[in-house]
C-alpha atoms as a PDB file:
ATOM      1  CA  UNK A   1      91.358 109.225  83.701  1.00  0.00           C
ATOM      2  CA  UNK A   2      91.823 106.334  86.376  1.00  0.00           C
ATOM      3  CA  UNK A   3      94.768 105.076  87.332  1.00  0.00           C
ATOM      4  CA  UNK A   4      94.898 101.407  85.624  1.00  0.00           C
ATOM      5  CA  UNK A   5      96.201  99.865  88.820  1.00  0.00           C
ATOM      6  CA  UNK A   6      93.387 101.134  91.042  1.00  0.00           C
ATOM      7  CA  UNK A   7      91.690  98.035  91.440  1.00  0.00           C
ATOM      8  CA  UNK A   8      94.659  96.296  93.106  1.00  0.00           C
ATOM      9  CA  UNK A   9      95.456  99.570  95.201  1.00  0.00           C
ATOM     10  CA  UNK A  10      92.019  99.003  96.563  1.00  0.00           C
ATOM     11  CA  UNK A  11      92.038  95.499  96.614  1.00  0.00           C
ATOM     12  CA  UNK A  12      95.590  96.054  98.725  1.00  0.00           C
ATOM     13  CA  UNK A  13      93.807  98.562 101.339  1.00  0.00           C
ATOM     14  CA  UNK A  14      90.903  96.038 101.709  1.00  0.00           C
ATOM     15  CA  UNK A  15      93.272  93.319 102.411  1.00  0.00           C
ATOM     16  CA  UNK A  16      95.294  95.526 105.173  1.00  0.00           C
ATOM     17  CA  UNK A  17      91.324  96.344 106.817  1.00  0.00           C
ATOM     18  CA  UNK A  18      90.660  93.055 107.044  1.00  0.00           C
ATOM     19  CA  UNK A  19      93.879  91.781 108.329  1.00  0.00           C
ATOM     20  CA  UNK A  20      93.955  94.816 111.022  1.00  0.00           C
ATOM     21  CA  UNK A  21      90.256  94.346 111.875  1.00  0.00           C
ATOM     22  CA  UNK A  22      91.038  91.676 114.653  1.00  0.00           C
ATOM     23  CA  UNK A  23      93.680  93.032 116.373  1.00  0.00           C
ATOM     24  CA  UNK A  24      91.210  96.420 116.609  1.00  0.00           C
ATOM     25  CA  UNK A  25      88.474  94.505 117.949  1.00  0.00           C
ATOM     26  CA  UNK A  26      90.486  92.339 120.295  1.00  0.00           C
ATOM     27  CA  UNK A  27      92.075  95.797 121.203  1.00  0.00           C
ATOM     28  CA  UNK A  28      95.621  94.788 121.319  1.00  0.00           C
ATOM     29  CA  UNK A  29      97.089  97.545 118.267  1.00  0.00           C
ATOM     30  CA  UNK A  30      99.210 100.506 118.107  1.00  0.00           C
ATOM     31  CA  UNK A  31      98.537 103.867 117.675  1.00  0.00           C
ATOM     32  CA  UNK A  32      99.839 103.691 114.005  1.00  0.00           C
ATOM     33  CA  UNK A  33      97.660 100.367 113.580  1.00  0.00           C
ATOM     34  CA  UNK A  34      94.277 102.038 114.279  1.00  0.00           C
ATOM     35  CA  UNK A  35      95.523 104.990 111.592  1.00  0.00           C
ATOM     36  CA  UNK A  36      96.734 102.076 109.117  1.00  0.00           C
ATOM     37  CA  UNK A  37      93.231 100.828 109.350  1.00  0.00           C
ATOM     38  CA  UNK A  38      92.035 104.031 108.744  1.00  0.00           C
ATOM     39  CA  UNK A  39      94.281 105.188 106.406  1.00  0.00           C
ATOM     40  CA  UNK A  40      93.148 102.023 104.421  1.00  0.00           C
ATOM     41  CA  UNK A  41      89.476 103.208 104.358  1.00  0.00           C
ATOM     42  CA  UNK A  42      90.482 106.043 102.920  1.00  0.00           C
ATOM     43  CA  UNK A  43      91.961 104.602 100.196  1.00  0.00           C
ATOM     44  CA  UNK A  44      89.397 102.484  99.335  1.00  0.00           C
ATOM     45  CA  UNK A  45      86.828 105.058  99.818  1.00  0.00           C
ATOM     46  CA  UNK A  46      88.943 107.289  97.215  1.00  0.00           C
ATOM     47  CA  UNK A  47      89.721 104.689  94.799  1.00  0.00           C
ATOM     48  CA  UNK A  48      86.065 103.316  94.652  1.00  0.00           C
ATOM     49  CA  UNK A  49      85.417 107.121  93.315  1.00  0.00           C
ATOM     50  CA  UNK A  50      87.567 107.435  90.963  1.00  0.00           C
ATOM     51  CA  UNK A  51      87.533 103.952  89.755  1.00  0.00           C
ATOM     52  CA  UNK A  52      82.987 103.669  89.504  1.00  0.00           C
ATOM     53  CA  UNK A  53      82.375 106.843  91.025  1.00  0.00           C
ATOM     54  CA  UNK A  54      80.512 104.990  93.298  1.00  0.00           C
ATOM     55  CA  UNK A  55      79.749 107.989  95.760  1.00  0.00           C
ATOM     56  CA  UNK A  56      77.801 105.842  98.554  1.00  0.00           C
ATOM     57  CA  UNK A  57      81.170 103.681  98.888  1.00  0.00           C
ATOM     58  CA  UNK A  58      83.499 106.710  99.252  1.00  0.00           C
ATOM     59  CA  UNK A  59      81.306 107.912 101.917  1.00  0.00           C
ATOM     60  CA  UNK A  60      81.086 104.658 103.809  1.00  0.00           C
ATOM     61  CA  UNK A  61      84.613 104.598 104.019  1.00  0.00           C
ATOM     62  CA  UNK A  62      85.129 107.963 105.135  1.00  0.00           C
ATOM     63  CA  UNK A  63      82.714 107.646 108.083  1.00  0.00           C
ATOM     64  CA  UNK A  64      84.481 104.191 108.901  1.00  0.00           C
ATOM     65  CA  UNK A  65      87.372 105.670 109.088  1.00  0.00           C
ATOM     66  CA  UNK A  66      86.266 108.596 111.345  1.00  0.00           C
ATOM     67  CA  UNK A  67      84.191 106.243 113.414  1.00  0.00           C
ATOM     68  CA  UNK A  68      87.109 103.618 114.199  1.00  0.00           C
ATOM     69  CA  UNK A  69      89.112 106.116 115.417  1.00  0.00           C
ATOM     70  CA  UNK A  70      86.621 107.761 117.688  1.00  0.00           C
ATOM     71  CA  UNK A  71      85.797 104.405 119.487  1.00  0.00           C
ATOM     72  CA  UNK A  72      89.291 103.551 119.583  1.00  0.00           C
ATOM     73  CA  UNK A  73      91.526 107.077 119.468  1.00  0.00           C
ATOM     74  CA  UNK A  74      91.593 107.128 123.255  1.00  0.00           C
ATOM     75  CA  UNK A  75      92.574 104.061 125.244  1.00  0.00           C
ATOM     76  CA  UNK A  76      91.665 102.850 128.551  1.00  0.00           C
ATOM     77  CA  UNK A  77      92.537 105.523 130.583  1.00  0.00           C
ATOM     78  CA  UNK A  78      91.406 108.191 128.467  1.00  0.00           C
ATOM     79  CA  UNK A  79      94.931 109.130 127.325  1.00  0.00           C
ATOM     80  CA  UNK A  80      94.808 109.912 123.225  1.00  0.00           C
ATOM     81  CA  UNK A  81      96.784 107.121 121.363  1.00  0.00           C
ATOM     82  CA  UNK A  82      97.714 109.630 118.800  1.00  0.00           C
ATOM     83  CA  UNK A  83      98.937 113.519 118.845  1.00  0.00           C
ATOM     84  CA  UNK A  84      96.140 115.866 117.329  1.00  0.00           C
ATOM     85  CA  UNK A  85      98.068 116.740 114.018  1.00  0.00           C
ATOM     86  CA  UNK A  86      98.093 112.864 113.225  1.00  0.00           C
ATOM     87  CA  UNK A  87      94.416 113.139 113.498  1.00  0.00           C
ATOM     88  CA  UNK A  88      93.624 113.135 109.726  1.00  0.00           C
ATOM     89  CA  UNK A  89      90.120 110.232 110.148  1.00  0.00           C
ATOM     90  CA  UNK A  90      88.782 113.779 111.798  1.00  0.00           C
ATOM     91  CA  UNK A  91      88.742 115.035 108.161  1.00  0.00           C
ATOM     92  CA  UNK A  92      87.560 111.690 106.568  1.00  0.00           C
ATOM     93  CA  UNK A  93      85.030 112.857 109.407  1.00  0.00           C
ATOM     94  CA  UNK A  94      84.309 115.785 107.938  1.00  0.00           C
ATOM     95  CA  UNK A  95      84.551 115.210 104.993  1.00  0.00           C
ATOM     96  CA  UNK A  96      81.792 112.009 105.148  1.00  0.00           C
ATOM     97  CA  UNK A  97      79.470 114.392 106.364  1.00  0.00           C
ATOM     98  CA  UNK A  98      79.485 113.132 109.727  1.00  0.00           C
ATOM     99  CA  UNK A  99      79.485 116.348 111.799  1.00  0.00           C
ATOM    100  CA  UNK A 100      78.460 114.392 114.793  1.00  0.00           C
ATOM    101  CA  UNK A 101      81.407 112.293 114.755  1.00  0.00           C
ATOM    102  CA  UNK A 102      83.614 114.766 114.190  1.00  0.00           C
ATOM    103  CA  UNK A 103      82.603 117.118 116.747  1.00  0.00           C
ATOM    104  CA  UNK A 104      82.388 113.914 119.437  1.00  0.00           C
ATOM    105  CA  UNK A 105      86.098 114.123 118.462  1.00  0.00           C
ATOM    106  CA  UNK A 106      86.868 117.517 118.994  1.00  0.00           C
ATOM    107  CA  UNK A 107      85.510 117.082 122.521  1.00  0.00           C
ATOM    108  CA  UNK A 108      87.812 114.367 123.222  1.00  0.00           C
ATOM    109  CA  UNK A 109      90.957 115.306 121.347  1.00  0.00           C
ATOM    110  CA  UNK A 110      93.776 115.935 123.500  1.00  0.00           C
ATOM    111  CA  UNK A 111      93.962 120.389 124.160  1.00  0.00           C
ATOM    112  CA  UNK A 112      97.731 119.848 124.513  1.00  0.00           C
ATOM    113  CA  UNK A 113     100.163 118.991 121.903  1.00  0.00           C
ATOM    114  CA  UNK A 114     102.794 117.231 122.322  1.00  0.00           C
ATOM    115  CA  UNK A 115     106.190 118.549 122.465  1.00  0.00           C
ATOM    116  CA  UNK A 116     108.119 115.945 121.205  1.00  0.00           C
ATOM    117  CA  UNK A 117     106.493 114.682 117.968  1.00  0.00           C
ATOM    118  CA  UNK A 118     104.154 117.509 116.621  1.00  0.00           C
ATOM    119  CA  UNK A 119     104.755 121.002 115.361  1.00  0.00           C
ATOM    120  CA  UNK A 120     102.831 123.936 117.185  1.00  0.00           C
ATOM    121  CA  UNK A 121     101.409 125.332 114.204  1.00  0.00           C
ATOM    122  CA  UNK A 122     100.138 121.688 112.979  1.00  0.00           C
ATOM    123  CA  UNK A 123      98.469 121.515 116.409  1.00  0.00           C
ATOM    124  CA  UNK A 124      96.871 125.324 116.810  1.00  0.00           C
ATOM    125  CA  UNK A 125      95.264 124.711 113.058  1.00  0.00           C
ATOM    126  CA  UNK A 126      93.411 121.124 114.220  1.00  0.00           C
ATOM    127  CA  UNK A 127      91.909 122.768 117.572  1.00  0.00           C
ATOM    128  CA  UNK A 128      90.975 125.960 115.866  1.00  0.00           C
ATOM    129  CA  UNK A 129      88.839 123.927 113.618  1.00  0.00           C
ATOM    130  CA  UNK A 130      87.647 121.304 116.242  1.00  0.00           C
ATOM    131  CA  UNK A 131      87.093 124.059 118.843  1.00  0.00           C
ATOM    132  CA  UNK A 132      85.568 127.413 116.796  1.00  0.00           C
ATOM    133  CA  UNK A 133      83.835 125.330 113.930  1.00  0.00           C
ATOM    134  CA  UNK A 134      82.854 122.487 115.845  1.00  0.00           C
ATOM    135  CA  UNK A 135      82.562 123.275 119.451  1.00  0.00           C
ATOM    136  CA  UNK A 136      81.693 127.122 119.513  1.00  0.00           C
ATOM    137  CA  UNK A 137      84.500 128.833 120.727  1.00  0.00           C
ATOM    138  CA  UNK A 138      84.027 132.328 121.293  1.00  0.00           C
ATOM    139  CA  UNK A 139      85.128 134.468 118.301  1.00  0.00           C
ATOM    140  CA  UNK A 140      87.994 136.159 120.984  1.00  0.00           C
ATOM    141  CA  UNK A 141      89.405 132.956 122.351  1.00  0.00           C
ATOM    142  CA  UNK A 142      89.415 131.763 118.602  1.00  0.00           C
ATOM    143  CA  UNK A 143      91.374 135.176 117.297  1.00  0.00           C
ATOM    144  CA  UNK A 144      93.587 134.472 120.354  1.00  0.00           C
ATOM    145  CA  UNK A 145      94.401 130.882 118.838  1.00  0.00           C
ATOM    146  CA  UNK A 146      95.380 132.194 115.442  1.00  0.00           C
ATOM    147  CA  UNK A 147      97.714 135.402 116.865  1.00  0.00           C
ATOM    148  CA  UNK A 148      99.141 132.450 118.281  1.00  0.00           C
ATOM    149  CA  UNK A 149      99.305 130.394 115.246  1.00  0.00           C
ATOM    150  CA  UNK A 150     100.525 133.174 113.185  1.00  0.00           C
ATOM    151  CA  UNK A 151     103.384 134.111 115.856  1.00  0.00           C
ATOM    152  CA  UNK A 152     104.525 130.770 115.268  1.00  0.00           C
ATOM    153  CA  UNK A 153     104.607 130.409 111.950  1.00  0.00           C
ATOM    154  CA  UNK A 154     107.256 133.429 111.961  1.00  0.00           C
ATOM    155  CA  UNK A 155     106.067 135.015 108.709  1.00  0.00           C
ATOM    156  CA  UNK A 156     106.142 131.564 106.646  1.00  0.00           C
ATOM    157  CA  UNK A 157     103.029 131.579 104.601  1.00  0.00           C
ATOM    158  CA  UNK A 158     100.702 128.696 105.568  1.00  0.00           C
ATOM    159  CA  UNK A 159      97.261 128.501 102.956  1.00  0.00           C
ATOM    160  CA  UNK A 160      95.787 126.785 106.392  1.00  0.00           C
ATOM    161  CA  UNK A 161      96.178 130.031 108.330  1.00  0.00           C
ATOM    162  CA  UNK A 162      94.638 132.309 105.435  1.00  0.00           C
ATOM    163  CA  UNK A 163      91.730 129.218 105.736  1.00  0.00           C
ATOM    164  CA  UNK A 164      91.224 129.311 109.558  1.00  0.00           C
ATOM    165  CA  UNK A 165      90.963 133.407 109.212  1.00  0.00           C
ATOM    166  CA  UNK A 166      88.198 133.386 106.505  1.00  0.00           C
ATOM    167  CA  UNK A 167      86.145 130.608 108.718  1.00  0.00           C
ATOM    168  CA  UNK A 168      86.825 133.292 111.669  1.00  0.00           C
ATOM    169  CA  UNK A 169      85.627 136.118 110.308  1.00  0.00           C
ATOM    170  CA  UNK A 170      83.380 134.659 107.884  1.00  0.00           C
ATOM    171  CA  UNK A 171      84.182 135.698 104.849  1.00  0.00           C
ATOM    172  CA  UNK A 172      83.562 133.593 101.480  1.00  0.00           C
ATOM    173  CA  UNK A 173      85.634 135.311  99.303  1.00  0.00           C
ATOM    174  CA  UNK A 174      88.674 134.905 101.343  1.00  0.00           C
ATOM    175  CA  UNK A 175      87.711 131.544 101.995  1.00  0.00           C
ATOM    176  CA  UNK A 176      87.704 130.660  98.591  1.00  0.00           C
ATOM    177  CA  UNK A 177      90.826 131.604  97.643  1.00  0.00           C
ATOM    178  CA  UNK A 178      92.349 130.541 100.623  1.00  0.00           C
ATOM    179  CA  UNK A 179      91.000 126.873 100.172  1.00  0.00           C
ATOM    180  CA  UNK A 180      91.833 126.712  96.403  1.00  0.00           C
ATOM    181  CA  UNK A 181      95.801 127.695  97.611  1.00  0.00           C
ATOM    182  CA  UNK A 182      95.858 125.199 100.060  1.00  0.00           C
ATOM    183  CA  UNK A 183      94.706 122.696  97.374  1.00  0.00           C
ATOM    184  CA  UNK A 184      97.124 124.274  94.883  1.00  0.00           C
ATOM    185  CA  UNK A 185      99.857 123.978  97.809  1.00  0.00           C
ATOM    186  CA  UNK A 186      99.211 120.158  98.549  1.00  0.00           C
ATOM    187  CA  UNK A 187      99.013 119.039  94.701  1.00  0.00           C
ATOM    188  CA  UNK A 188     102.223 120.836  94.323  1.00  0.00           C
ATOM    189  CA  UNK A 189     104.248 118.780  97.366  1.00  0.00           C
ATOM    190  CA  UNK A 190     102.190 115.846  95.954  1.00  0.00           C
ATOM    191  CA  UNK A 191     103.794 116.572  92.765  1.00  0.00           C
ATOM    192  CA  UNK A 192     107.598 116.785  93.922  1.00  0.00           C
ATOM    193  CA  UNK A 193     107.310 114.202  96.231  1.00  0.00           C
ATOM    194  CA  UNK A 194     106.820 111.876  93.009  1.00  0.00           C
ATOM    195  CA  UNK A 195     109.450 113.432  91.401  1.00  0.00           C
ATOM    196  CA  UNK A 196     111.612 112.642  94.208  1.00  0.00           C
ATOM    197  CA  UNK A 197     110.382 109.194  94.276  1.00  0.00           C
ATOM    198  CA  UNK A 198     109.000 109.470  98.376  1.00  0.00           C
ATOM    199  CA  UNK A 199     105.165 109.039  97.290  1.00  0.00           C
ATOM    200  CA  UNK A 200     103.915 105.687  96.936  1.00  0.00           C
ATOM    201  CA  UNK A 201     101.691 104.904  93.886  1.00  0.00           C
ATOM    202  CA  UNK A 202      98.423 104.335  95.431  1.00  0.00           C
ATOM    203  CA  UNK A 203      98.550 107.846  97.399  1.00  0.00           C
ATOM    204  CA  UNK A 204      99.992 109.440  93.753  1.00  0.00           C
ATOM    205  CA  UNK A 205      96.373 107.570  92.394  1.00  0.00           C
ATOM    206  CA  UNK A 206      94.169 108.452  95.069  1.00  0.00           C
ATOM    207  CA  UNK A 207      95.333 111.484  97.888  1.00  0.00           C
ATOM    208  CA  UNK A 208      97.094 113.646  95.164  1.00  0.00           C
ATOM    209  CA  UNK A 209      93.684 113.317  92.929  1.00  0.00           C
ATOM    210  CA  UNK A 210      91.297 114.435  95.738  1.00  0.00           C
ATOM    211  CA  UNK A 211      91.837 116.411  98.699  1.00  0.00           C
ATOM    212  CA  UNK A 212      89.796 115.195 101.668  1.00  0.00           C
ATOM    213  CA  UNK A 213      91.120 117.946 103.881  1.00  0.00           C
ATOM    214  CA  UNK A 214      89.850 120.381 101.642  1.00  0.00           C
ATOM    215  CA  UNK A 215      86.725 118.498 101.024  1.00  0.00           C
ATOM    216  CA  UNK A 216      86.898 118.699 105.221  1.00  0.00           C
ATOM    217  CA  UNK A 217      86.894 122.423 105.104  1.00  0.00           C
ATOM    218  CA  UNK A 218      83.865 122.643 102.682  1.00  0.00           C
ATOM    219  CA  UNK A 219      81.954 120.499 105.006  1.00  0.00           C
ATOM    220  CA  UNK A 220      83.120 122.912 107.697  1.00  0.00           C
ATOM    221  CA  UNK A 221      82.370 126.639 105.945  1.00  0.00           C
ATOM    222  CA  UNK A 222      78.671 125.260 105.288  1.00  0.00           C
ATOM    223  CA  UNK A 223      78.246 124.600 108.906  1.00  0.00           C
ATOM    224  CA  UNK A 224      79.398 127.956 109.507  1.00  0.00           C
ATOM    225  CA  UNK A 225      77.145 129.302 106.894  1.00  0.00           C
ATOM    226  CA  UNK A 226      79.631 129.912 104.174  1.00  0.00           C
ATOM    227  CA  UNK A 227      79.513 128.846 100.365  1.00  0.00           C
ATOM    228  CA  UNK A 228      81.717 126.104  99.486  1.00  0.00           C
ATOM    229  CA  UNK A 229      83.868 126.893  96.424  1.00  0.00           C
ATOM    230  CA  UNK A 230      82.414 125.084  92.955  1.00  0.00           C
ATOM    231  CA  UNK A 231      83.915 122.329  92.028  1.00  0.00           C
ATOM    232  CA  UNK A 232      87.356 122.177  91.348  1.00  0.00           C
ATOM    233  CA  UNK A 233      90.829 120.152  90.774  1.00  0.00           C
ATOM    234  CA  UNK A 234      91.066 118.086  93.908  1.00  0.00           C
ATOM    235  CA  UNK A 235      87.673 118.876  95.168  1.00  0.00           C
ATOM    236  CA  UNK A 236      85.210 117.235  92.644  1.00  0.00           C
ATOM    237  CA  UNK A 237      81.730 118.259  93.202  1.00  0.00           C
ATOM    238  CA  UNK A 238      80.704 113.754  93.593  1.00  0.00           C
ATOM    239  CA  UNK A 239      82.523 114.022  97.190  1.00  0.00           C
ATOM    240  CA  UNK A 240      80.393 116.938  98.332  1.00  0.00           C
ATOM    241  CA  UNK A 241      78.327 114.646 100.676  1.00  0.00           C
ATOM    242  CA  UNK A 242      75.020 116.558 101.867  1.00  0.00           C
ATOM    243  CA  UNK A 243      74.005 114.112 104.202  1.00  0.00           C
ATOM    244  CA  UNK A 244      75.084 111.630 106.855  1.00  0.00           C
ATOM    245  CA  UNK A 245      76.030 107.843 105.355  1.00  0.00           C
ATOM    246  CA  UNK A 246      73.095 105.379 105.593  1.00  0.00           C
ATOM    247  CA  UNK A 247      75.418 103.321 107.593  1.00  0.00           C
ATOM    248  CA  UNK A 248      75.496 102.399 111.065  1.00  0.00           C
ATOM    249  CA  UNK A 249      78.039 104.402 113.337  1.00  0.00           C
ATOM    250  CA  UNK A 250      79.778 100.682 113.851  1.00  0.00           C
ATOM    251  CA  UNK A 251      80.439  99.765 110.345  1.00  0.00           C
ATOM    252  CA  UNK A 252      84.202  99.634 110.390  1.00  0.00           C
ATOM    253  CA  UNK A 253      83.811  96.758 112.789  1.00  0.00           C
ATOM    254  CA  UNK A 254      82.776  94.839 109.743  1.00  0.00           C
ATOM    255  CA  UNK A 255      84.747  93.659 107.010  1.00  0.00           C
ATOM    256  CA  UNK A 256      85.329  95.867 104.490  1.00  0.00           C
END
């Protein structure tokens, strides 16, 4: 069932698009402005789904969201506004079905993380996807990546490591289960983050009812030549998008 104050969550996300839109297109924003406006797309995408189940609008708003921030991720000098773990429009990317989009943003992604305001592990699990899914890294550079990610992780269990070794070695079955933890994992924080009170209502209507990262790694195991998982809780079978939005790469410069 719907959450009855969707409508105004998406009305509230269309009204922040519209009043970031200028300040994109004039280019004077911050980093956290262009993932605002993003973010925003997102939510409207999500709530338009659950709300009509109007599929076409969810995916319009997905590949917005990915296609602002490939135009505007890197500013003038080719520096990336944002650090790579921040990067979540590459899964609205994904997840839209835009593969070209997302891997024209795994080529300009930064390969470096940044010390001061991103974890290693958050970092190693974006490039492993943007650089072995995406951008063909060879299989022994890639298991080089994930020693690496697994040395840092210092025996913590992390669903997204168990992901990025299925999509490695190709294997379905592990995939599956690995995807339908890391679901499990983010419902679950979704869950006490409420219960704390530190998760806003539209993300507890809209993020915490589908997963677009997972619906990102579907995307991702069918390039690869996987099976995606059936449908399940937080991955409804209406956001498996099978082909690219009707829409034209420049969309999100319109109002939403």
């Amino acid at each position: 069932m719907s959450n009855k104050f969707l409508p105004v969550f998406v009305s509230n996300a269309r009204y922040g698009a519209q009043k970031l839109l200028p300040r994109l297109l004039q280019g004077g924003f911050s980093p956290q402005e262009l993932l605002t406006f993003c973010h925003n797309h997102r939510l409207m995408g999500l709530g338009t789904l659950l709300l009509l189940c109007d599929t076409e609008q969810c995916q319009s708003h997905l590949y917005r969201s990915g296609r602002a921030f490939l135009e505007l991720g890197a500013v003038a000098d080719g520096k990336w506004a944002v650090a790579l773990s921040r990067a979540t429009p590459f899964f609205d990317a994904l997840a839209a079905f835009d593969i070209e989009g997302a891997r024209e943003l795994a080529i300009r992604a930064p390969h470096s993380r940044r010390v001061d305001s991103e974890y290693e592990e958050d970092f190693l699990y974006v490039r492993f996807l943007m650089d072995h899914c995406l951008l063909d890294q060879p299989v022994h550079e890639a298991g080089l990546a994930l020693a690496r990610f697994e040395k840092v992780l210092q025996g913590s269990k992390e669903p997204r490591l168990d992901v990025s070794r299925a999509l490695l070695t190709r294997n379905e079955e592990r995939f599956h289960e690995a995807l339908q933890q890391l679901v499990s994992a983010q419902r679950k924080r979704h869950v006490l983050l409420r219960e704390r009170g530190r998760l806003s209502q539209e993300l507890w209507a809209t993020e915490a009812k589908v997963c677009v990262e997972g619906l990102a790694l579907c995307i991702l195991a069918e390039h690869l030549g996987l099976r995606a998982p059936d449908a399940q809780p937080g991955l409804p079978s209406v956001a498996r998008f099978r082909q690219r939005p009707s829409v034209p790469s420049e969309s999100w410069k319109l109002d939403a």
